[in-house]
C-alpha atoms as a PDB file:
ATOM      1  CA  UNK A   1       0.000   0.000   0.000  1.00  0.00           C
ATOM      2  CA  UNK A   2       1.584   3.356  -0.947  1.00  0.00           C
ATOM      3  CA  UNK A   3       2.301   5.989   1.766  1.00  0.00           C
ATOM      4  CA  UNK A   4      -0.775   8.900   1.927  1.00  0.00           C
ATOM      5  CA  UNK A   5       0.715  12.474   0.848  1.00  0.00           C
ATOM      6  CA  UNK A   6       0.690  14.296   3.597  1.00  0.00           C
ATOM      7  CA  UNK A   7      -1.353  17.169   1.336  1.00  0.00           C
ATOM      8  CA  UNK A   8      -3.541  14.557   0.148  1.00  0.00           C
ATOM      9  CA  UNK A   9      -4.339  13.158   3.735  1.00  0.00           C
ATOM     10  CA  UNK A  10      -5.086  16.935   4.835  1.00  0.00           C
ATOM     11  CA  UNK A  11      -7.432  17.460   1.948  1.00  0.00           C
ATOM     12  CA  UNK A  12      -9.343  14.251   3.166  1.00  0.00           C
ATOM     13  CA  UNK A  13      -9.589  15.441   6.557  1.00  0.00           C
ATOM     14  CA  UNK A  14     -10.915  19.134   5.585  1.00  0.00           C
ATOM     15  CA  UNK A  15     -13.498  17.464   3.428  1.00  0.00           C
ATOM     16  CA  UNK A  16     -14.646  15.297   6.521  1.00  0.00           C
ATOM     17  CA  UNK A  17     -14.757  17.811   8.801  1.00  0.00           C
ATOM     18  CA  UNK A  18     -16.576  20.231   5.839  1.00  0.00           C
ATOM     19  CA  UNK A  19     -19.118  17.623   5.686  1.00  0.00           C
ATOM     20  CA  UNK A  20     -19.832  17.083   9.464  1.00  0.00           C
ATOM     21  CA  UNK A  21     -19.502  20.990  10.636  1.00  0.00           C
ATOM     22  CA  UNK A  22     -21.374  22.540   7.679  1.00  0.00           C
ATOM     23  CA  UNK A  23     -23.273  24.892   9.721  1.00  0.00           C
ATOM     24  CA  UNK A  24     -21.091  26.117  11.689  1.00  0.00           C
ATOM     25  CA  UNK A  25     -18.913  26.572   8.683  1.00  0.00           C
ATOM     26  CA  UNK A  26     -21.142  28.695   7.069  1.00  0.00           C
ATOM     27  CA  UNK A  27     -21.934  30.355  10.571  1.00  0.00           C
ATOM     28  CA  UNK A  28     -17.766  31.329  10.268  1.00  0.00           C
ATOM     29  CA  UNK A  29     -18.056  32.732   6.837  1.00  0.00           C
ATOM     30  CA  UNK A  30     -20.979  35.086   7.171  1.00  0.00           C
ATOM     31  CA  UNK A  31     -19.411  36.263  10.213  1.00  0.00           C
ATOM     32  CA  UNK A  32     -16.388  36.828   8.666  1.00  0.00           C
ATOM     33  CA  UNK A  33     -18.202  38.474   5.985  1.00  0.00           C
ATOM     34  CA  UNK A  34     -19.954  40.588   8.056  1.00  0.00           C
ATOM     35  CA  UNK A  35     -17.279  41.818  10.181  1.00  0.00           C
ATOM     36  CA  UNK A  36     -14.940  42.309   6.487  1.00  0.00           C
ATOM     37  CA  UNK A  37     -17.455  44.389   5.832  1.00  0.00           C
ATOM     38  CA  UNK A  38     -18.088  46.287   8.794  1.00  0.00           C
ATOM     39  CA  UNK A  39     -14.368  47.264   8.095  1.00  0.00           C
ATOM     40  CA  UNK A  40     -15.026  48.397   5.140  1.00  0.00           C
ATOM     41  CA  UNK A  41     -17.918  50.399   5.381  1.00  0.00           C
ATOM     42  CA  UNK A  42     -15.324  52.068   8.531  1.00  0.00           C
ATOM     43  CA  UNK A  43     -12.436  52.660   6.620  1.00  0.00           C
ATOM     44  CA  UNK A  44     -14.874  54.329   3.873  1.00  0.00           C
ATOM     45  CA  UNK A  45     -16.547  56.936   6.576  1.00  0.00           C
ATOM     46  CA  UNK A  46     -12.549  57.943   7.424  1.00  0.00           C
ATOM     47  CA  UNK A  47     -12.203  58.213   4.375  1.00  0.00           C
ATOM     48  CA  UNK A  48     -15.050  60.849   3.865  1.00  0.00           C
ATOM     49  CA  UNK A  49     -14.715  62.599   7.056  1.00  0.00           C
ATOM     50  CA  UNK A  50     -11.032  63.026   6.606  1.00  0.00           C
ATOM     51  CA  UNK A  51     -12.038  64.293   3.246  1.00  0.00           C
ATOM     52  CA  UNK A  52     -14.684  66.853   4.876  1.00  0.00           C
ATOM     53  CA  UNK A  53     -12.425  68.065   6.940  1.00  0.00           C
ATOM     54  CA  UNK A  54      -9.899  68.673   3.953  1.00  0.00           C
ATOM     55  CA  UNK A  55     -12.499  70.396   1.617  1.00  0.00           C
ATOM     56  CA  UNK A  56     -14.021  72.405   5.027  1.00  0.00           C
ATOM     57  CA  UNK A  57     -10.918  73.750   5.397  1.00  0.00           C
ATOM     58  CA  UNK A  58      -8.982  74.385   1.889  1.00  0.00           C
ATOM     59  CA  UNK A  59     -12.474  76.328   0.688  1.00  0.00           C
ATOM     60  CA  UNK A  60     -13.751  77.482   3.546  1.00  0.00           C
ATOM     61  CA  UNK A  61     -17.218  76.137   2.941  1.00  0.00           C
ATOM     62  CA  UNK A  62     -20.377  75.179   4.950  1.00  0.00           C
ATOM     63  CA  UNK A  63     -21.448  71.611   5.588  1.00  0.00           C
ATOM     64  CA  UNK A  64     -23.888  71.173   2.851  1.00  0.00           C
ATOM     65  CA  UNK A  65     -21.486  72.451  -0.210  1.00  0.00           C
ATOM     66  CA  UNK A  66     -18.671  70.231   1.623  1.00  0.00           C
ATOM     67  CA  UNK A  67     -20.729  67.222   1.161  1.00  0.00           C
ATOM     68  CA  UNK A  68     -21.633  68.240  -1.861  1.00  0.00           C
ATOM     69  CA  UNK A  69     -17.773  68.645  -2.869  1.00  0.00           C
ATOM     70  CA  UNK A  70     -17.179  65.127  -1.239  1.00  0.00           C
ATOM     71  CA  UNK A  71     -19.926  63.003  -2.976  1.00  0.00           C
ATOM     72  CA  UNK A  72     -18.442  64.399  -6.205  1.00  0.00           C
ATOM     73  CA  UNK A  73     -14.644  63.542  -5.920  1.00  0.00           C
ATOM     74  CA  UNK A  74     -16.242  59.981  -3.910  1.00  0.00           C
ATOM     75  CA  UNK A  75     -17.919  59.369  -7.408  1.00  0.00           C
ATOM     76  CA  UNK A  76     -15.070  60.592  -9.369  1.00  0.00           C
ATOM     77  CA  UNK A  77     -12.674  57.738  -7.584  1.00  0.00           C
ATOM     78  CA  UNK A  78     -14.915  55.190  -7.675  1.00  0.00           C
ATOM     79  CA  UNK A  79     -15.656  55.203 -11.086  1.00  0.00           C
ATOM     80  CA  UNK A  80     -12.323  55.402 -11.861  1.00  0.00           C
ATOM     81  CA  UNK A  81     -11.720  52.201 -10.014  1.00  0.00           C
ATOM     82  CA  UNK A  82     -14.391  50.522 -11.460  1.00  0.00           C
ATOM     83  CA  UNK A  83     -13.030  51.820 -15.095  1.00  0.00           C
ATOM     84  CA  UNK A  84      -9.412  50.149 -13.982  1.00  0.00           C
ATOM     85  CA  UNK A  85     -11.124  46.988 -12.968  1.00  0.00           C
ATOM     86  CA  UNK A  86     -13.363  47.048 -16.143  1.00  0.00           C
ATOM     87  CA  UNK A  87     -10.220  47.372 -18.367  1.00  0.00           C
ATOM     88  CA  UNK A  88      -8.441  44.077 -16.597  1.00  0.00           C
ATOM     89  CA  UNK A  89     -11.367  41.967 -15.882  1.00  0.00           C
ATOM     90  CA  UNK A  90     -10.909  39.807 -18.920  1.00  0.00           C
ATOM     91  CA  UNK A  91      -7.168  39.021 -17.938  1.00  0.00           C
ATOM     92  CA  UNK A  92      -7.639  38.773 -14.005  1.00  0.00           C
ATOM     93  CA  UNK A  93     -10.630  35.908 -15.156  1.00  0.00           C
ATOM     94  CA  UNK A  94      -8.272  34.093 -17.249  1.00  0.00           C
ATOM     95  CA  UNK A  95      -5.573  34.145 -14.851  1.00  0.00           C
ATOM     96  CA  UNK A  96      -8.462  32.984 -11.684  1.00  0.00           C
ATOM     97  CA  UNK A  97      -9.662  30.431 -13.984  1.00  0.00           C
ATOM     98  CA  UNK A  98      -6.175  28.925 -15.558  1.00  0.00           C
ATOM     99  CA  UNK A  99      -4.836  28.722 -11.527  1.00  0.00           C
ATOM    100  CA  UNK A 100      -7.971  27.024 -10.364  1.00  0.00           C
ATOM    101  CA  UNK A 101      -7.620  24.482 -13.304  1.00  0.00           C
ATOM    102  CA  UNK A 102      -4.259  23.763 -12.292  1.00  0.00           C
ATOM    103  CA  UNK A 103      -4.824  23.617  -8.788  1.00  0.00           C
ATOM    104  CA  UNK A 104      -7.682  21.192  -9.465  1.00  0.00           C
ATOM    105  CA  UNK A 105      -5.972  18.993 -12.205  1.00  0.00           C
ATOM    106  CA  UNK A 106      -3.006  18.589  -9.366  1.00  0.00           C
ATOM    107  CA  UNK A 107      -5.280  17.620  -6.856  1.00  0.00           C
ATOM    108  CA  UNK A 108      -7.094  15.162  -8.870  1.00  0.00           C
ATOM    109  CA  UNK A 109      -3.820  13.546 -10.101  1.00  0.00           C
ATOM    110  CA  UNK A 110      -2.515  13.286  -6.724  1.00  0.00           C
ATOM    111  CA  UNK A 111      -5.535  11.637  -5.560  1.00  0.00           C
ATOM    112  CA  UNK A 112      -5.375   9.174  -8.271  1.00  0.00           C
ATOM    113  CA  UNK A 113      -1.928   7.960  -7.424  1.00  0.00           C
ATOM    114  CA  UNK A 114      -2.382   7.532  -4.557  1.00  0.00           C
ATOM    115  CA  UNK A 115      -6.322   5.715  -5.391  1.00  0.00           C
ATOM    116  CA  UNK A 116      -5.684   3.671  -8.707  1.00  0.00           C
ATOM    117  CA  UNK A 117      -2.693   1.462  -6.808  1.00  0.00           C
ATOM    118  CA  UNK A 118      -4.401   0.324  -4.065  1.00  0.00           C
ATOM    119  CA  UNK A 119      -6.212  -3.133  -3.996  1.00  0.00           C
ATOM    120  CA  UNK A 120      -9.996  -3.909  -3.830  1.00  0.00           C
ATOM    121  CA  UNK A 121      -9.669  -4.611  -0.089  1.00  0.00           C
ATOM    122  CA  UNK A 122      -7.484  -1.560   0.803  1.00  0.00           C
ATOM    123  CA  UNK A 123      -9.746   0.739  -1.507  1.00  0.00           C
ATOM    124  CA  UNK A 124     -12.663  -1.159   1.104  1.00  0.00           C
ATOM    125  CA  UNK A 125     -11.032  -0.058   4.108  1.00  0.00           C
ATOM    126  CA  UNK A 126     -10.656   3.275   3.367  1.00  0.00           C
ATOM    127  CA  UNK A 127     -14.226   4.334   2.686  1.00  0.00           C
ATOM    128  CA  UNK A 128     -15.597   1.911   5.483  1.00  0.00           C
ATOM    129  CA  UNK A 129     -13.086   3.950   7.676  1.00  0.00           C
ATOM    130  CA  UNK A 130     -14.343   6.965   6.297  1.00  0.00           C
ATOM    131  CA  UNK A 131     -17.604   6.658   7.175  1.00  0.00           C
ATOM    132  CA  UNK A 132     -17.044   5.565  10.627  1.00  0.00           C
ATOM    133  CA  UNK A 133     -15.191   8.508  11.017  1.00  0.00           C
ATOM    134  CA  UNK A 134     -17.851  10.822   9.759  1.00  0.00           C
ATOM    135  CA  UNK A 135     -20.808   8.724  11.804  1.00  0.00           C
ATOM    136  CA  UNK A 136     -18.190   8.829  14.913  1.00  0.00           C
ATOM    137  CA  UNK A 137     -17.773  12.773  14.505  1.00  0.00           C
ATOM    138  CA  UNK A 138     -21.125  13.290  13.421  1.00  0.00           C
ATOM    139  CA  UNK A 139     -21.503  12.597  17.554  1.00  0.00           C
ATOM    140  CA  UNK A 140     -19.963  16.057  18.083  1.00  0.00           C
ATOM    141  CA  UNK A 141     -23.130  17.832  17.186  1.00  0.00           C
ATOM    142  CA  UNK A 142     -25.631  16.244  19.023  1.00  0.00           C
END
């Protein structure tokens, strides 16, 4: 039986624990996504008041023409981000898409060296194994 790559073995493991802690998975990412952007929406109203502040004081203006003065150059840099992003979105897909292909045609043709050598019986015991492990863990939750 051919030793288990230790990559491989962790791959197998973060699939098993995917599939018994799904919940609580997704519970993780929302948070995380909803505290990522809590920082953003932050780091945006600095960015304005800072810019307030600037535009108060360089033109001596009241509060309404300041936001008014803000809003404007806010628009003016975002759409000139989104023009910069526009202009490179057909190379930053090819280059997402060619790295995920390779990541996925490595991980595949790991798997399957280590998979196509082993006998009937060993190829047996692992997924019997496997799913004792995921009814054992599936324990954890209740």
């Amino acid at each position: 039986m051919p030793d288990l790559p230790y990559r491989l073995f962790l791959t197998i493991v973060a699939i098993m624990l995917a599939m018994i802690f799904f919940f609580e998975i997704i519970d993780i990412v929302l948070e995380v996504g909803h505290m990522l952007f809590e920082l953003l929406e932050l780091l945006f109203e600095i960015v304005e008041y800072s810019l307030d502040q600037v535009v108060e004081h360089l033109f001596h203006t009241d509060t309404l023409t300041t936001q008014i003065i803000v809003f404007y150059i806010l628009l003016f840099l975002f759409s000139l981000a989104a023009f910069f992003l526009w202009k490179k979105r057909p190379n930053l897909w090819l280059i997402i898409r060619n790295r995920w292909f390779a990541f996925w045609q490595a991980n595949i043709d790991e798997f399957l060296d280590f998979w196509e050598p082993l006998s009937l019986v060993n190829k047996t015991l692992w997924v019997t194994g496997s799913i004792v492990v995921l009814y054992l863990l599936s324990f954890l939750l209740f």
